[in-house]
Protein backbone atom coordinates (compact mmCIF):
# COMPACT_ATOMS: atom_id res chain seq x y z
CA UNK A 1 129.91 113.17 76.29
CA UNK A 2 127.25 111.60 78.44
CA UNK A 3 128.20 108.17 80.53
CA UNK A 4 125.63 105.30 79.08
CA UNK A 5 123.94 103.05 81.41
CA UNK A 6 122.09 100.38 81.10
CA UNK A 7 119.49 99.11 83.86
CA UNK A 8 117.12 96.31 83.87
CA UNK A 9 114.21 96.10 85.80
CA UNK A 10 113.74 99.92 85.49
CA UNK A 11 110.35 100.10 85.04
CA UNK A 12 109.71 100.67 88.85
CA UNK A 13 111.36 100.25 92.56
CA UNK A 14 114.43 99.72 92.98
CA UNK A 15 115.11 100.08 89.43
CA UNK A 16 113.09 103.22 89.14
CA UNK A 17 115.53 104.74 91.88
CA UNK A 18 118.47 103.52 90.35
CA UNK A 19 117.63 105.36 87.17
CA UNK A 20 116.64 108.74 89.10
CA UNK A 21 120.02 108.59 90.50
CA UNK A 22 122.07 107.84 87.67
CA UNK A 23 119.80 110.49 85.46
CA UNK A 24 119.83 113.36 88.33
CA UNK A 25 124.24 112.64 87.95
CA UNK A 26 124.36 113.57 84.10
CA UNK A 27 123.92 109.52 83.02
CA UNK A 28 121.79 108.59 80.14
CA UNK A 29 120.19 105.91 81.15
CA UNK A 30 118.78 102.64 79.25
CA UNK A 31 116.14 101.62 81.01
CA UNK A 32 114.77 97.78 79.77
CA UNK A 33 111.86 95.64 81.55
CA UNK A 34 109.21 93.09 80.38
CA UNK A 35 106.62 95.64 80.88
CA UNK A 36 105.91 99.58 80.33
CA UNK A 37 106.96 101.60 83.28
CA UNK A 38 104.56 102.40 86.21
CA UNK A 39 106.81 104.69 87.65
CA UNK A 40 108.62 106.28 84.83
CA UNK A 41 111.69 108.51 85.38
CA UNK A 42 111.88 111.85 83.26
CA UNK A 43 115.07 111.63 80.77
CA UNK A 44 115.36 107.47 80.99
CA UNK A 45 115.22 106.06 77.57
CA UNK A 46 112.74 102.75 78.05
CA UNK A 47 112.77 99.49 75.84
CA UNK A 48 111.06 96.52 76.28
CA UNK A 49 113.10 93.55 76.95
CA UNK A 50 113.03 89.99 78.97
CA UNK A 51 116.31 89.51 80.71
CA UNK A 52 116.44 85.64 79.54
CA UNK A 53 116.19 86.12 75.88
CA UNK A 54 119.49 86.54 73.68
CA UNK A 55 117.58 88.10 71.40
CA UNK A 56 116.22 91.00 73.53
CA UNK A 57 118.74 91.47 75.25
CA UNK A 58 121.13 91.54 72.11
CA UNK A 59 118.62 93.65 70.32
CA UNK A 60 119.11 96.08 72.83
CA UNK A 61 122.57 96.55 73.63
CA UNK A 62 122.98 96.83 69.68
CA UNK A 63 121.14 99.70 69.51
CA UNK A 64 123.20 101.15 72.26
CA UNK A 65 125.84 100.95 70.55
CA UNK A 66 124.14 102.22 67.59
CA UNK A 67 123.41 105.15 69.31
CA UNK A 68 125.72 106.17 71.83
CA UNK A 69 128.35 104.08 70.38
CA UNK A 70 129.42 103.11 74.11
CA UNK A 71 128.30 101.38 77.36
CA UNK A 72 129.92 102.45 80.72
CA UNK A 73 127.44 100.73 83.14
CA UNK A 74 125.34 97.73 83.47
CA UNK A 75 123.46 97.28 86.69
CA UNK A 76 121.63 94.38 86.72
CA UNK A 77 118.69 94.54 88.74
CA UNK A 78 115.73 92.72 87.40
CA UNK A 79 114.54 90.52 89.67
CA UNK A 80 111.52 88.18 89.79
CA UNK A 81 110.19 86.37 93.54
CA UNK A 82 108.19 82.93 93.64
CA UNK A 83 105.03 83.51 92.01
CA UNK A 84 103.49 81.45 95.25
CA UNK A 85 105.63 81.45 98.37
CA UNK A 86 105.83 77.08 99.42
CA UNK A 87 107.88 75.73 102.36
CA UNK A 88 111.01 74.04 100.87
CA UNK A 89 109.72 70.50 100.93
CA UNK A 90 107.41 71.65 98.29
CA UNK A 91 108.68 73.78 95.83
CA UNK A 92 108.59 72.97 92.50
CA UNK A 93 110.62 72.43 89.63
CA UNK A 94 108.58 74.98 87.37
CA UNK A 95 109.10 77.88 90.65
CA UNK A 96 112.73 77.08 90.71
CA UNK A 97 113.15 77.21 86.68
CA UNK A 98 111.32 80.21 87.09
CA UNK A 99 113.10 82.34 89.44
CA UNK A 100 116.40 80.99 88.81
CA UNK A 101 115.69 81.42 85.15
CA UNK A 102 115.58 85.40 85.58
CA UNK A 103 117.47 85.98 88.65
CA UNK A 104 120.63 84.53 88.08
CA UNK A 105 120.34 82.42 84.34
CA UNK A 106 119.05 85.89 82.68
CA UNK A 107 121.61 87.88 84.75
CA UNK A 108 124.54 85.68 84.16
CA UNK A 109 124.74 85.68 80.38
CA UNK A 110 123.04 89.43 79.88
CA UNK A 111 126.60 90.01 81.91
CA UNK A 112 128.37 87.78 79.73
CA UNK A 113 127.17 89.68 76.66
CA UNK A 114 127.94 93.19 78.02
CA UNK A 115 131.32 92.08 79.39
CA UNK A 116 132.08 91.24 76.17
CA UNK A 117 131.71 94.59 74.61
CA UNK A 118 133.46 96.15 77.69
CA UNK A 119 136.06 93.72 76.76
CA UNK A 120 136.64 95.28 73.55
CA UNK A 121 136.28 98.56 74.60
CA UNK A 122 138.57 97.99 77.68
CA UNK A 123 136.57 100.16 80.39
CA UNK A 124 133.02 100.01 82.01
CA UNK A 125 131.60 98.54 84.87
CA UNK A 126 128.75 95.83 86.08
CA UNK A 127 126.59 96.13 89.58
CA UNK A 128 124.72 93.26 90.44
CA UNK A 129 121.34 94.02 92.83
CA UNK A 130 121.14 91.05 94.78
CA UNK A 131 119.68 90.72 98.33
CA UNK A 132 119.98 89.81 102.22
CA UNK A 133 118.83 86.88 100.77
CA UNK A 134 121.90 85.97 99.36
CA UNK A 135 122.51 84.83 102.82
CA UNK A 136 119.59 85.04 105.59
CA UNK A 137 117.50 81.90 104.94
CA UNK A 138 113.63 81.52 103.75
CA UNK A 139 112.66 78.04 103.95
CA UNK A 140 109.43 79.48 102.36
CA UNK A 141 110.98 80.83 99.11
CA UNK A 142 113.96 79.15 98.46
CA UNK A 143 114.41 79.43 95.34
CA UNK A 144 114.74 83.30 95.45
CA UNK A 145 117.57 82.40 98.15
CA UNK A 146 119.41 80.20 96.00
CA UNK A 147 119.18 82.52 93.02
CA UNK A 148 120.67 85.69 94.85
CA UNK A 149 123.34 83.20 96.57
CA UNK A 150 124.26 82.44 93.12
CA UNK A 151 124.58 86.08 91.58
CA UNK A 152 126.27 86.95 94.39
CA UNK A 153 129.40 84.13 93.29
CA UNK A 154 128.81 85.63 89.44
CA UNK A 155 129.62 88.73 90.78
CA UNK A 156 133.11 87.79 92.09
CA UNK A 157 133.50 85.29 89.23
CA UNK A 158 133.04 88.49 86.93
CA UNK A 159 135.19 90.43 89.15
CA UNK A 160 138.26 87.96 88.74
CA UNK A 161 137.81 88.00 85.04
CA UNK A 162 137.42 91.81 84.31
CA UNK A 163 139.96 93.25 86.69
CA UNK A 164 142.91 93.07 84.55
CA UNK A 165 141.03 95.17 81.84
CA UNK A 166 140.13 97.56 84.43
CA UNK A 167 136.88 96.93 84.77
CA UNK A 168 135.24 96.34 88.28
CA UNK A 169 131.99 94.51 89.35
CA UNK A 170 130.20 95.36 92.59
CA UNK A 171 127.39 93.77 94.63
CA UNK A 172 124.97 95.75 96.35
CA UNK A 173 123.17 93.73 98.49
CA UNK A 174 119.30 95.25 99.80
CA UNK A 175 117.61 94.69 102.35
CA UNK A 176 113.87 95.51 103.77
CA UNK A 177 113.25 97.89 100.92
CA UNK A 178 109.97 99.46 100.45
CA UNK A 179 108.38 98.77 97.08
CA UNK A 180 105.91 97.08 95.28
CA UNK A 181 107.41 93.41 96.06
CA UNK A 182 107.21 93.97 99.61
CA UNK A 183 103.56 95.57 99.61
CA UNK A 184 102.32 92.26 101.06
CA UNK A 185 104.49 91.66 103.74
CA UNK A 186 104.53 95.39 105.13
CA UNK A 187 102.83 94.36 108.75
CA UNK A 188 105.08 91.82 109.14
CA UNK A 189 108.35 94.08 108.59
CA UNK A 190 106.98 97.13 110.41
CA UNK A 191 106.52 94.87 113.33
CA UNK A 192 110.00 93.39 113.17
CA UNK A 193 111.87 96.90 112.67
CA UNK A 194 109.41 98.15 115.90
CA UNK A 195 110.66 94.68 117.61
CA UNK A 196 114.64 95.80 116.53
CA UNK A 197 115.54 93.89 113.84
CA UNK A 198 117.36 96.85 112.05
CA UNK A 199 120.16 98.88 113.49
CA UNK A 200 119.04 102.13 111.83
CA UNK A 201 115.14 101.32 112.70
CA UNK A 202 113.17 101.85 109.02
CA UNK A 203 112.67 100.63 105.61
CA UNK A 204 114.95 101.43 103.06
CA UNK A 205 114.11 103.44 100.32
CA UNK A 206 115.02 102.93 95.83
CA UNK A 207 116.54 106.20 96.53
CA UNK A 208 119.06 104.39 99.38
CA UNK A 209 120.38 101.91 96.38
CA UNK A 210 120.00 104.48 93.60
CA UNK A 211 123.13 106.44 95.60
CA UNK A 212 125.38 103.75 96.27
CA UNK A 213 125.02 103.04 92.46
CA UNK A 214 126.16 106.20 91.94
CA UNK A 215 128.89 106.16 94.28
CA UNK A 216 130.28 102.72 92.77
CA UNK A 217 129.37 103.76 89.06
CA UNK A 218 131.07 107.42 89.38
CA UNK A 219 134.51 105.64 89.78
CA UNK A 220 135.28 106.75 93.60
CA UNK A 221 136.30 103.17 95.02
CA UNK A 222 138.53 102.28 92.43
CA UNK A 223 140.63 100.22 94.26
CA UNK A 224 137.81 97.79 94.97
CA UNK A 225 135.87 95.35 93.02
CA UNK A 226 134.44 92.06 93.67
CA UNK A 227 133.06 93.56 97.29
CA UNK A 228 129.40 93.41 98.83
CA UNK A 229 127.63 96.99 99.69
CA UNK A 230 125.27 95.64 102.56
CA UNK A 231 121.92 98.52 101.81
CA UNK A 232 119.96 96.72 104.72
CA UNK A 233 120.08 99.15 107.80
CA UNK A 234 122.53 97.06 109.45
CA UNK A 235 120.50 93.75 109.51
CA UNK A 236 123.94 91.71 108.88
CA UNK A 237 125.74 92.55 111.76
CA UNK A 238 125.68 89.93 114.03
CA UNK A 239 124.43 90.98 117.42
CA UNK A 240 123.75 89.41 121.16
C-alpha cells in the first residue's frame, strides 16, 4: 500500500519539488493550492483548496480518507509574501492579517485538523516549510518574518504534543531558493552569493527541499523531532 501525502502549496516551487520527490519515492501525493498548477507534477493528485478555510481544508482531508483511507504525511508549505514590500514603520494591519493569516493562522489549525486524525490513527508525520526568515531580519517585510518565526514555535509546540503517539514534526528551514517568489530579487541575490554570502556559493533548488522531505518523511531520523533542517547553503553559520 502506497504512503499518502498531503502538500499544500503544490501547485509550483518549492511545493512542486516537494511533490516530485515524494512521487519519484512511491508516495501518492495530495497536492492542494488556491490555484491550478503551473508546474504540474505527473502522478500528483491536485485539488483546489485555501489553506485558511475549515471548510477546504476539511473538504479535502475527508476525501483522503475517503479514498486512501489514511494520511502518513502533511507538509505544510503554502506560503504567501507581502503583497507590497513597506519598511516596518509602515506596514499595515491588512499586510499583516494577510500574511499571517496564511502563513502561520492557515498552517496552525490545517495542522491541528490533520493531527487530529493522526491522533486517532496513532502514526504519521507533519513538516513545516518555513524560512531563514524565521530568524535573519527584514525590516522591509516584516510580517513574513514574524509569520515564519511563529511556525517555526508551532512546529515544536506540535512536536511536544505528538511525540508520545509516535508521531514527529520537523522544520525545514529554506533559504535563497530559486523560484517564482524570488524572480524579482534575482540581481540582488546573485550579487550577494558572488560577494560570499553562502558557504556553498549558489541558489538552492525545489529539488534541494523536495529530498530532505524525503529523508524526514521516509522515517530515517527517528529519534528526532521537533529539530530545524537549515536548506540555505550554510547562510546560518555565523562567520568572522
Amino acid at each position: 500500500m502506497k504512503k499518502t501525502a498531503w502538500v499544500t502549496g503544490a501547485a509550483r516551487g518549492i511545493g512542486a519539488g516537494i511533490a516530485q520527490a515524494l512521487t519519484d519515492e512511491g508516495w501518492q501525493v495530495i497536492g492542494s493550492s488556491r490555484n491550478a498548477p503551473s508546474e504540474p507534477v505527473g502522478g500528483v493528485e491536485y485539488v483546489q483548496a485555501d489553506v485558511t478555510s475549515q471548510a477546504d481544508t476539511d473538504r479535502v482531508l475527508a476525501g483522503i480518507l475517503d479514498k486512501y483511507g489514511h494520511i502518513d504525511l502533511l507538509v505544510n508549505n503554502a506560503g504567501v509574501a507581502p503583497r507590497v514590500r513597506a519598511d516596518l514603520l509602515e506596514m499595515t494591519p491588512e499586510s499583516f492579517d494577510y500574511v499571517v493569516g496564511v502563513n502561520l493562522k492557515g498552517m496552525f489549525f490545517l495542522t491541528q485538523t490533520v493531527a487530529r486524525q493522526m491522533e486517532r490513527q496513532k502514526s504519521g508525520c507533519i513538516i513545516n516549510i518555513t524560512s531563514c526568515s524565521a530568524e535573519v531580519v527584514s525590516v522591509n517585510r516584516g510580517e513574513y518574518c514574524m509569520s515564519k518565526a511563529g511556525a517555526s514555535m508551532a512546529t515544536k509546540l506540535f512536536a511536544v504534543r505528538l511525540a508520545p503517539l509516535g508521531i514527529p514534526v520537523y522544520e525545514i528551514r529554506p533559504g535563497i531558493i530559486e523560484t517564482s517568489m524570488t524572480a524579482g530579487v534575482h540581481e540582488k541575490y546573485d550579487r550577494l552569493i558572488g560577494d560570499g554570502l553562502l558557504p556553498i556559493p549558489r541558489w538552492g533548488t525545489p529539488e534541494d527541499i523536495g529530498h530532505a522531505v524525503t529523508l524526514l518523511a521516509e522515517g530515517k531520523l527517528p529519534y528526532m523531532t521537533g529539530d530545524v533542517l537549515n536548506l540555505d547553503g550554510g547562510m546560518h553559520l555565523p562567520r568572522l
